[in-house]
Protein backbone atom coordinates (compact mmCIF):
# COMPACT_ATOMS: atom_id res chain seq x y z
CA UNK A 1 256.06 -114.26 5.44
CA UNK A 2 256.46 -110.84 4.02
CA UNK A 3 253.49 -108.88 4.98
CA UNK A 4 254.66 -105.65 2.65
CA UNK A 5 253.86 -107.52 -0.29
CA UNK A 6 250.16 -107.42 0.37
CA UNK A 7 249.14 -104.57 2.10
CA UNK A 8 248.73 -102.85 -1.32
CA UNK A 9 246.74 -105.38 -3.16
CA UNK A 10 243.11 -104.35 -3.99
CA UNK A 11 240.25 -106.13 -6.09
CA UNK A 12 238.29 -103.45 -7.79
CA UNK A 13 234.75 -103.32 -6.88
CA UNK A 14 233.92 -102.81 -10.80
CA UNK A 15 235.77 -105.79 -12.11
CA UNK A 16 232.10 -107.74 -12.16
CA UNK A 17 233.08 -110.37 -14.56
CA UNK A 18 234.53 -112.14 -12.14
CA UNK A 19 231.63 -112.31 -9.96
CA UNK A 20 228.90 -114.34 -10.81
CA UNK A 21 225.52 -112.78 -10.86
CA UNK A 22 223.10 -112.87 -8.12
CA UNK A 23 219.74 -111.74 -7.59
CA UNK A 24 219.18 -109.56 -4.23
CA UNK A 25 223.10 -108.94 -4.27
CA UNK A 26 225.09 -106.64 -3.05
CA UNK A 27 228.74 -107.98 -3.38
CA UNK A 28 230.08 -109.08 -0.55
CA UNK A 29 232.74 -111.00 -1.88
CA UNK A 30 231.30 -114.71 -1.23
CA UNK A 31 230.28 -114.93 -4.47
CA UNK A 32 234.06 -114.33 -5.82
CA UNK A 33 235.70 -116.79 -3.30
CA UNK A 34 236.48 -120.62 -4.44
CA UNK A 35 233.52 -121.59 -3.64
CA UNK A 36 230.47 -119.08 -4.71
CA UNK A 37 228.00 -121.46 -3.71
CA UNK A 38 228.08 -120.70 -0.43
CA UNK A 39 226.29 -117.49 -0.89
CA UNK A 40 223.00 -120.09 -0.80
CA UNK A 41 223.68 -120.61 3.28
CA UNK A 42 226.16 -117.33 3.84
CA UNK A 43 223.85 -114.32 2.30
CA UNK A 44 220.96 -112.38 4.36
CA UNK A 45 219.20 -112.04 1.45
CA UNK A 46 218.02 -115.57 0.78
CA UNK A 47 217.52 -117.20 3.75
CA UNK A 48 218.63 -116.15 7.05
CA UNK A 49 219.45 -117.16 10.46
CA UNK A 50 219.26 -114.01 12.76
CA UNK A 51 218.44 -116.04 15.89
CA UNK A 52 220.72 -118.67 15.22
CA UNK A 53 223.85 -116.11 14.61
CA UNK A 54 222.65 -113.92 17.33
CA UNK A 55 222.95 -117.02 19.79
CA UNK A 56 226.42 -117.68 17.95
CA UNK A 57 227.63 -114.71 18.35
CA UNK A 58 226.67 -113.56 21.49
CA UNK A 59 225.42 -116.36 23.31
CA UNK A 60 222.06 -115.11 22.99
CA UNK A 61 219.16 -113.45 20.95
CA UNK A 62 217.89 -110.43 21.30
CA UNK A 63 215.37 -109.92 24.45
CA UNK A 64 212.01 -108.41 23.76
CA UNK A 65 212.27 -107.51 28.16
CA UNK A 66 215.43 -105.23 27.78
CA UNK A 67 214.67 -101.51 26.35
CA UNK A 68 216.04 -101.17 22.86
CA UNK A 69 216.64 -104.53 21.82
CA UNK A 70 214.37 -105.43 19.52
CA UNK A 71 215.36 -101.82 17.98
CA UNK A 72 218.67 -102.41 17.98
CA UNK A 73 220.25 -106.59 18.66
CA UNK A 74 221.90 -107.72 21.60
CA UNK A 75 224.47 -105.14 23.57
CA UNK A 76 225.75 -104.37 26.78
CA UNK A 77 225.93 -100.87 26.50
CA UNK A 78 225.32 -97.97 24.21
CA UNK A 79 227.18 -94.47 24.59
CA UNK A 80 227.44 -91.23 22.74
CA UNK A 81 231.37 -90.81 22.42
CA UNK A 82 234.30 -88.82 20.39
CA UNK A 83 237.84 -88.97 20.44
CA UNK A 84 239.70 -86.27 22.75
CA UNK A 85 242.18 -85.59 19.27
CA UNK A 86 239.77 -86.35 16.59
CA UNK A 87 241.66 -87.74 13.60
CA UNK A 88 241.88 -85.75 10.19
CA UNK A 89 240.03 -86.84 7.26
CA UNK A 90 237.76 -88.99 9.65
CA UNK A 91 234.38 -89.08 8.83
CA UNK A 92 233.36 -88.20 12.10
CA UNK A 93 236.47 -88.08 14.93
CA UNK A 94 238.44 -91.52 13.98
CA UNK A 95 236.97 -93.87 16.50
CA UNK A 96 236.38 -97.10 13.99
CA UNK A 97 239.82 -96.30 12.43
CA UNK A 98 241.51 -96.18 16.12
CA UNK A 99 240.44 -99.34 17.21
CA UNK A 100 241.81 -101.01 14.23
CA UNK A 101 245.35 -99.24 14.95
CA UNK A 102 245.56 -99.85 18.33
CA UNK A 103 245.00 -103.67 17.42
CA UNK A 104 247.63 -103.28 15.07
CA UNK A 105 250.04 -101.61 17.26
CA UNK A 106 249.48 -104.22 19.84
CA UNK A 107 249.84 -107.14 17.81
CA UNK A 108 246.59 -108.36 18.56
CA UNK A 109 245.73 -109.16 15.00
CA UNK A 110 247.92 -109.75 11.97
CA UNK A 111 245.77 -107.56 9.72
CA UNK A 112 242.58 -105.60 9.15
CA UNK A 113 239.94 -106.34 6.43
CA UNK A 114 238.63 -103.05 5.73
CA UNK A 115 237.84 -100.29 2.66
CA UNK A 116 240.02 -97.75 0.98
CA UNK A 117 239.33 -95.21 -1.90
CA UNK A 118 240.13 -96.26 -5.14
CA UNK A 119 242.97 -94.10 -6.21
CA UNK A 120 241.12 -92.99 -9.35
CA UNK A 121 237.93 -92.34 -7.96
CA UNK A 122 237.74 -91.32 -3.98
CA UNK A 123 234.28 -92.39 -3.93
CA UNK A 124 234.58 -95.49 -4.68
CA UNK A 125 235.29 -98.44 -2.22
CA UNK A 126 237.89 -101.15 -2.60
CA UNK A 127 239.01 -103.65 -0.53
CA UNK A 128 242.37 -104.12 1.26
CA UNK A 129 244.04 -105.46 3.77
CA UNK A 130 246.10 -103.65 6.14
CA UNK A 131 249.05 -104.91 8.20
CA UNK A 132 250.70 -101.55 9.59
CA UNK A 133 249.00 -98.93 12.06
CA UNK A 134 250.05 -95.96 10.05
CA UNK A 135 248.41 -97.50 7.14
CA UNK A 136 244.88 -97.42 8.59
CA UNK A 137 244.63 -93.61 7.73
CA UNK A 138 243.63 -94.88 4.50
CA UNK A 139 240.86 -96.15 5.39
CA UNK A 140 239.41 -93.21 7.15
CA UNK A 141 236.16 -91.52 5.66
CA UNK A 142 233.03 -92.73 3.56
CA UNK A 143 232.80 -94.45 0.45
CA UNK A 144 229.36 -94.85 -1.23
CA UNK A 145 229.25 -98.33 -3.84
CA UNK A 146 229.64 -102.08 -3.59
CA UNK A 147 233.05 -103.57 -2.91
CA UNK A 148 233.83 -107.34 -2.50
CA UNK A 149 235.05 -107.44 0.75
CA UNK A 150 234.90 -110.78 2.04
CA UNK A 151 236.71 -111.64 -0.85
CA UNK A 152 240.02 -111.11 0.94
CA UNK A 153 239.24 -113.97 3.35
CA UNK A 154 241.11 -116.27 1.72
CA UNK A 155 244.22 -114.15 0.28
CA UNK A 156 244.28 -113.39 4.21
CA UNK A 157 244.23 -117.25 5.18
CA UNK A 158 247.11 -118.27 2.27
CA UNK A 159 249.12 -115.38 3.90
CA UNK A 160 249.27 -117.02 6.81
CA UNK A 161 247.55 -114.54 9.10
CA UNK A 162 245.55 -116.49 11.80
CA UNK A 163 244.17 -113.22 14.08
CA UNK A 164 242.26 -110.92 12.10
CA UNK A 165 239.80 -107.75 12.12
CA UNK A 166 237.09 -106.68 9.58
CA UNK A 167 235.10 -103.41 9.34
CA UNK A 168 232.63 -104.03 7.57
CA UNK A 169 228.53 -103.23 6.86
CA UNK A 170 226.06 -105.26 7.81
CA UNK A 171 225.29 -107.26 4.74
CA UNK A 172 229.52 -108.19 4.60
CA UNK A 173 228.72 -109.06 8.50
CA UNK A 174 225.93 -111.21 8.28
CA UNK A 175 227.64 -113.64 5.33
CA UNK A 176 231.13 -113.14 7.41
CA UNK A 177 229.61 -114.70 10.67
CA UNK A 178 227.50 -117.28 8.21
CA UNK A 179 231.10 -118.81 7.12
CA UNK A 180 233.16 -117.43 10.48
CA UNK A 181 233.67 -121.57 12.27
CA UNK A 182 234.53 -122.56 8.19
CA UNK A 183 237.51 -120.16 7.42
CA UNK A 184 240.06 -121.58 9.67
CA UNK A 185 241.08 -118.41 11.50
CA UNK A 186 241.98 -118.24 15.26
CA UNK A 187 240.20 -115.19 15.69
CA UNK A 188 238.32 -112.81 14.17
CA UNK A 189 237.44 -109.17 15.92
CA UNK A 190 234.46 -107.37 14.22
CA UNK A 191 234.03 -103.84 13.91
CA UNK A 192 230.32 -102.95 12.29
CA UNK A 193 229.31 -99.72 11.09
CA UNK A 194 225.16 -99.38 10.10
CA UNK A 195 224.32 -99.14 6.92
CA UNK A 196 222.60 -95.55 6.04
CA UNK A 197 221.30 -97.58 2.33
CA UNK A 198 223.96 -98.02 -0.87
CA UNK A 199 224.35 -97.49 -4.25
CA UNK A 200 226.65 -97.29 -7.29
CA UNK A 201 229.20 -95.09 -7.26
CA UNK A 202 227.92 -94.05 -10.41
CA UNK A 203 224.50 -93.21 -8.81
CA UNK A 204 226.18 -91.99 -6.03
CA UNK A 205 228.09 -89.50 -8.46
CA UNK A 206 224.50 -87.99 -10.01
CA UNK A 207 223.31 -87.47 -6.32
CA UNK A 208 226.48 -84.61 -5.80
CA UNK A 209 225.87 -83.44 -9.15
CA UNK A 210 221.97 -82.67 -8.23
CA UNK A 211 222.85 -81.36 -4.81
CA UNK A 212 225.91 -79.18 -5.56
CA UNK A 213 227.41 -77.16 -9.08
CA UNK A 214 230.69 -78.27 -8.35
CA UNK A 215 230.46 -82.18 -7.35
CA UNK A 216 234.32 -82.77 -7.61
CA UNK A 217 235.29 -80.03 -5.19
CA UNK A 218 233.00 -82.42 -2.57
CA UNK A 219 235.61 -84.14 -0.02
CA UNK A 220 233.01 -85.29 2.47
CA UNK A 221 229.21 -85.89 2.87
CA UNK A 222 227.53 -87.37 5.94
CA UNK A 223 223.66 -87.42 6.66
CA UNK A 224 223.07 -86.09 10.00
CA UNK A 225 221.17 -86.76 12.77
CA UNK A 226 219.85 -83.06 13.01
CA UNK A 227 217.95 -83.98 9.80
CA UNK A 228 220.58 -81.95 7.69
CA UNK A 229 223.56 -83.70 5.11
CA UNK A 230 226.91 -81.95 5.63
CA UNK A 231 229.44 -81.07 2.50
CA UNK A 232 232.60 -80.50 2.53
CA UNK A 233 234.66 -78.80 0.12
CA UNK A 234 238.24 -78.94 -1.02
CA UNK A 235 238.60 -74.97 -0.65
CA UNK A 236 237.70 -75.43 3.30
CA UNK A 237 233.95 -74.26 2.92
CA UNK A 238 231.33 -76.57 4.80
CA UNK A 239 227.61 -76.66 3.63
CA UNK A 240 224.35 -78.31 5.42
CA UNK A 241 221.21 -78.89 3.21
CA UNK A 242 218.25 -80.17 5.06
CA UNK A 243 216.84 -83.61 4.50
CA UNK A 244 213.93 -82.01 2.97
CA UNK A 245 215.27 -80.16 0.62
CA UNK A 246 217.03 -82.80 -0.97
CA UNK A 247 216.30 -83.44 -4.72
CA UNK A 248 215.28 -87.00 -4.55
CA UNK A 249 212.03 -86.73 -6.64
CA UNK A 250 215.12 -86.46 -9.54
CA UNK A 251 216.81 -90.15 -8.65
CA UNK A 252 215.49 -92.83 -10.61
CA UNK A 253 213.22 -95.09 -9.00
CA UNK A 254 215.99 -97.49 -8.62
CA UNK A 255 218.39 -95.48 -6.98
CA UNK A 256 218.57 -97.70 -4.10
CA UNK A 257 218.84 -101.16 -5.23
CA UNK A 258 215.90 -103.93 -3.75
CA UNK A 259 218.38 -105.45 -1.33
CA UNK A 260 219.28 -101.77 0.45
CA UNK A 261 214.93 -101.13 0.76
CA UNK A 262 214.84 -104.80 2.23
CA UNK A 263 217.72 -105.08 4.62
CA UNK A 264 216.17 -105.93 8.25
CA UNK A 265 219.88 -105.20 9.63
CA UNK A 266 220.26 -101.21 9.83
CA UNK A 267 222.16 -101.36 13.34
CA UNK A 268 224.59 -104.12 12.12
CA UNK A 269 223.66 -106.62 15.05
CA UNK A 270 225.92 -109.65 14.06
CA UNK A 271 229.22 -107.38 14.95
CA UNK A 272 231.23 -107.14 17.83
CA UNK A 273 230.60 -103.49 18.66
CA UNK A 274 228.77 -100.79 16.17
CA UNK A 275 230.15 -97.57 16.13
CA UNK A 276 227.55 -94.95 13.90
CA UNK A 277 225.86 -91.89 14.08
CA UNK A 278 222.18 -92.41 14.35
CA UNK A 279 221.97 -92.25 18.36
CA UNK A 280 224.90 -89.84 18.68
CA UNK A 281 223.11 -86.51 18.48
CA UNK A 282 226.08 -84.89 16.86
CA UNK A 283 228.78 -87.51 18.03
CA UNK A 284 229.30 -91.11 17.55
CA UNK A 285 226.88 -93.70 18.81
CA UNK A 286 228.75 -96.60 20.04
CA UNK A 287 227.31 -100.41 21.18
CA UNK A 288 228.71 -103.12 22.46
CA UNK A 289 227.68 -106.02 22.33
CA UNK A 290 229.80 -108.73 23.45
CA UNK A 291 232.59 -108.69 26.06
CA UNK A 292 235.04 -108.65 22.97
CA UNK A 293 232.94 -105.09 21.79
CA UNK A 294 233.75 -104.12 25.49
CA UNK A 295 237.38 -105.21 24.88
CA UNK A 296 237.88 -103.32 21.42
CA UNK A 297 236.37 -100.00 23.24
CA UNK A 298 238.46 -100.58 26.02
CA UNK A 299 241.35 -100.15 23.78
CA UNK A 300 240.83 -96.72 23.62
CA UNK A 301 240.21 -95.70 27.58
CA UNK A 302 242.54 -92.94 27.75
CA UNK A 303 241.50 -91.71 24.17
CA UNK A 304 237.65 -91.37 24.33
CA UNK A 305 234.78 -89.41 25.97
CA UNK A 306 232.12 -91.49 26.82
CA UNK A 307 228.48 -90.12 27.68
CA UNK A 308 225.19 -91.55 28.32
CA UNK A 309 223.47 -91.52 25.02
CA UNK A 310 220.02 -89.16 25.39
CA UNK A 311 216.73 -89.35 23.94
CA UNK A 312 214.43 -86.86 22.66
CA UNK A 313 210.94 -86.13 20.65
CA UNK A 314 208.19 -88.63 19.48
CA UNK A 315 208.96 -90.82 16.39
CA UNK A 316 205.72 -92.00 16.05
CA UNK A 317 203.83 -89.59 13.83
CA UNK A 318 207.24 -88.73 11.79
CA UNK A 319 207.20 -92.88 10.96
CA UNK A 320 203.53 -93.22 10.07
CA UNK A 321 204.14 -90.26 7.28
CA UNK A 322 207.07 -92.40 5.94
CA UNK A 323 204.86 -95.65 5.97
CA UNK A 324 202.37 -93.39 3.53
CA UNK A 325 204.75 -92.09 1.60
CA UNK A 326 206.75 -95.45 1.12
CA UNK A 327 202.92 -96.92 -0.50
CA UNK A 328 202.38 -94.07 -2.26
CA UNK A 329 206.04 -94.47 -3.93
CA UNK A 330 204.95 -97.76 -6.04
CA UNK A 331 208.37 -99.31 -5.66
CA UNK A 332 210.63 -96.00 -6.05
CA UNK A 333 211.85 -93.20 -3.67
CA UNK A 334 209.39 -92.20 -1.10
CA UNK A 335 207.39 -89.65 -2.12
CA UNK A 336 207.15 -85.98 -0.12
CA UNK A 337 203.59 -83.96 -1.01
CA UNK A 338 204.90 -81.27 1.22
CA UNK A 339 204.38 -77.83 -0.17
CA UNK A 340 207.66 -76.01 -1.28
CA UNK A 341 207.46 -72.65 0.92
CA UNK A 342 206.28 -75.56 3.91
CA UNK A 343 209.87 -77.07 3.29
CA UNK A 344 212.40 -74.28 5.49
CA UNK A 345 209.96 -73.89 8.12
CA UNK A 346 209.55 -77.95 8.83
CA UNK A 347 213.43 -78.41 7.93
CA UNK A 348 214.39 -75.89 10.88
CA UNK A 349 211.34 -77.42 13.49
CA UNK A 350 212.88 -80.71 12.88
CA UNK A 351 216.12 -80.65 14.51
CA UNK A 352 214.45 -79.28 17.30
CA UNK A 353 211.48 -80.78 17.90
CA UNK A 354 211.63 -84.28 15.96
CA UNK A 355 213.04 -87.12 17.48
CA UNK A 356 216.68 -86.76 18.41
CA UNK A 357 219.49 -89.19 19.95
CA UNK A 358 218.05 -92.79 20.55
CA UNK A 359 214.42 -92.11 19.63
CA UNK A 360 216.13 -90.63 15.73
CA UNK A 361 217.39 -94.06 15.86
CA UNK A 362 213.69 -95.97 16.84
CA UNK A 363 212.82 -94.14 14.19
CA UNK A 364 215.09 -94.94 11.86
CA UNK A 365 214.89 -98.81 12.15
CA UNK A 366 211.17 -98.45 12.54
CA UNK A 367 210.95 -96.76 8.72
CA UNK A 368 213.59 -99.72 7.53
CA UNK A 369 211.56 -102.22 8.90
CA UNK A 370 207.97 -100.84 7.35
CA UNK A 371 209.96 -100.19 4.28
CA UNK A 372 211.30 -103.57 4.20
CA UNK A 373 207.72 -105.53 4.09
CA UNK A 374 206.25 -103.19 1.84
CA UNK A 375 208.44 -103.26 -0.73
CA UNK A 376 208.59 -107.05 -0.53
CA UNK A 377 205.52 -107.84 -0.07
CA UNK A 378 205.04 -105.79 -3.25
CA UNK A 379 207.99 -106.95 -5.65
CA UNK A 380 208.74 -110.52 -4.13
CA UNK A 381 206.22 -111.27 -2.07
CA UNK A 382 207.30 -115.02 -2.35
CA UNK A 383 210.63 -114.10 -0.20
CA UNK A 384 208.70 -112.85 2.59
CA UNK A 385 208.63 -115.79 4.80
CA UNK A 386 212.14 -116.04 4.21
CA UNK A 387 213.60 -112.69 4.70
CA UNK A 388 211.61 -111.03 7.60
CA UNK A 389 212.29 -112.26 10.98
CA UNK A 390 209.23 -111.83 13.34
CA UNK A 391 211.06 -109.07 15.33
CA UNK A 392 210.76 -106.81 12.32
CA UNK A 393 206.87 -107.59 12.72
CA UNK A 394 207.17 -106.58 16.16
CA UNK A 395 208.20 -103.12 15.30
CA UNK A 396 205.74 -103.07 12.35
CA UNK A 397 202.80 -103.48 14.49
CA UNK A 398 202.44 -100.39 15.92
CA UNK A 399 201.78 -99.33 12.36
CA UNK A 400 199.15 -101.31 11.46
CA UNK A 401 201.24 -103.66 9.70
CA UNK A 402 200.41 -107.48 10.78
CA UNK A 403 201.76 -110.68 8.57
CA UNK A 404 199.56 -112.17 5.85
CA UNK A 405 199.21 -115.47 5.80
CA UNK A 406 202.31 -117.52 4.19
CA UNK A 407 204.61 -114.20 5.04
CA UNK A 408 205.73 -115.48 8.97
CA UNK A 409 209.42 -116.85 9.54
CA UNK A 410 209.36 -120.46 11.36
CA UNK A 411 212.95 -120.21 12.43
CA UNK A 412 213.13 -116.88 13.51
CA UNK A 413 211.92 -117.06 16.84
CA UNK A 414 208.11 -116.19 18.65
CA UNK A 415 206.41 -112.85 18.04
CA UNK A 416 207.32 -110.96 21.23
């Protein structure tokens, strides 16, 4: 088996005639595999299971008793962390990108699912699959668009490989541990990342042009948790522009796509261990949450700092002004009635007295999962009962947000 022949194939996210169209989609890759109908029992957005794959996956769903989980899935632990020698050209210090070398190195897996940048546009996602260590730099750093990942599964399969590892969002995830006992793979190791909302590359290409003169000099952007997005710029230069003084009253309405402002999965809870930002407070926020998440991070013992992950602020008030804003958007953006001169002072009070660490991330899930019934309940209000598990309600509650009749999940579990 020659190994070097692959490990420069792509598929090219934009080649769409060769996916067949889906409502609620966001390309995954099931749809472009032998056998596309599987997206009916494999895709979140129809008609999930997140009990049923929590209990696969980790032996057991998530426990409204333990602090965090209904926030966040199933985990054993949670850290803030960083490399000791962060990598360059890592969106943050290299620590998804490690793991995935070190199983490499070690032989633990024959290959690793992941994304690259297309080599015509380094915004742009594309799948590959990578057989060598030294070839996981590639991979390093964020790509904004859809890419068919899972479409790889079964090029991987025909190869021959029979351990494997994918890094992957959450909606890639969710379909990947739908199929995982069908594939025929000995093992599978799953690195998850949360998913901070996507869309085109195209749209994603408008957003630099609004926020900086010279978009193409942009090598990196990264929404904070200090409620600021950083650029990067080819000459060296680094930039921070508040969240609140972001142009988003100039996006189209459908910037973010229906799927992205209905996806109940922000932390990525069907993965192995989730490695993000939200919790990190200016580091990486790391969970495990099986003992082969506590195997992958052990991988890099004598690599990583490892700190309790802290907790700061009140996200209540900051997620009842979303929920207005969200049902005064009628479908689009959330709106911001904020005066302009109002915008500096907030923007510097926020990293300093808003909620930080942890309680940013409460708040973050809490705003996805308001956002997610309102904007169902107000475009497909049919798919409720299908698409919101009763956890989300959970969370909801404490926002005056109860179920209507018809809109309650049967399989997905009591109402804690």
């Amino acid at each position: 088996m020659d190994h070097h022949l692959f490990e420069q194939k792509t598929i090219h996210p934009s080649v769409s005639d060769s996916a067949p169209h889906r409502s609620l989609c966001t390309d995954c890759g099931v749809s472009r595999t032998s056998q596309p109908k599987r997206c009916a029992s494999a895709c979140q957005f129809i008609q999930p299971d997140y009990m049923g794959l929590e209990i696969q996956v980790h032996g057991r769903h998530r426990s409204p008793d333990k602090v965090d989980e209904l926030h966040f899935g199933p985990f054993t632990h949670m850290y803030r962390a960083s490399l000791k020698n962060p990598r360059p050209g890592a969106q943050w210090s290299g620590i998804t990108t490690r793991i995935a070398e070190k199983l490499l190195e070690n032989a633990t897996v024959d290959a690793v699912l992941t994304m690259e940048a297309d080599p015509i546009d380094k915004w742009r996602p594309v799948p590959v699959l990578i057989t060598k260590s030294q070839d996981m730099q590639r991979a390093r750093g964020m790509r904004m668009g859809y890419a068919p990942l899972l479409s790889l599964l079964e090029p991987a399969r025909d190869l021959g490989y029979k351990k494997i590892a994918i890094i992957g969002i959450p909606c890639q995830i969710y379909a990947l541990r739908a199929l995982e006992k069908s594939l025929g793979f000995e093992d599978i190791f799953v690195i998850g990342t949360p998913c901070s909302d996507n869309t085109t590359t195209e749209n994603f290409h408008q957003f630099l042009k609004l926020i900086d003169p010279n978009p193409s000099e942009i090598t990196y952007l990264e929404f904070k948790a200090n409620y600021h997005v950083e650029l990067r710029f080819q000459s060296g230069g680094v930039k921070e522009i508040p969240f609140l003084q972001l142009p988003l009253s100039e996006l189209p309405q459908d910037f973010f796509p229906l799927t992205c402002r209905t996806c109940v999965d922000y932390t990525n809870v069907l993965s192995d261990i989730t490695i993000g930002y939200m919790g990190g407070e200016g580091e990486q926020w790391i969970i495990t949450r099986n003992k082969k998440g506590e195997e992958l991070l052990a991988l890099l013992a004598e690599e990583i700092v490892l700190k309790k992950p802290g907790s700061a602020g009140n996200r209540h008030s900051a997620v009842i002004g979303f929920k207005k804003n969200v049902e005064l958007a009628a479908g689009g953006l959330p709106l911001r009635k904020m005066p302009n001169w109002l915008r500096p002072i907030v923007s510097w009070l926020m990293p300093k007295v808003g909620p930080r660490g942890l309680e940013f991330a409460r708040t973050r899930v809490e705003m996805k999962a308001i956002e997610s019934i309102l904007h169902l309940r107000r475009e497909l209000p049919s798919r409720m009962k299908n698409m919101i598990p009763n956890h989300i309600w959970s969370l909801a509650r404490a926002y005056d947000l109860e179920p209507k009749e018809g809109e309650l999940m049967r399989s997905s579990g009591p109402l804690p």
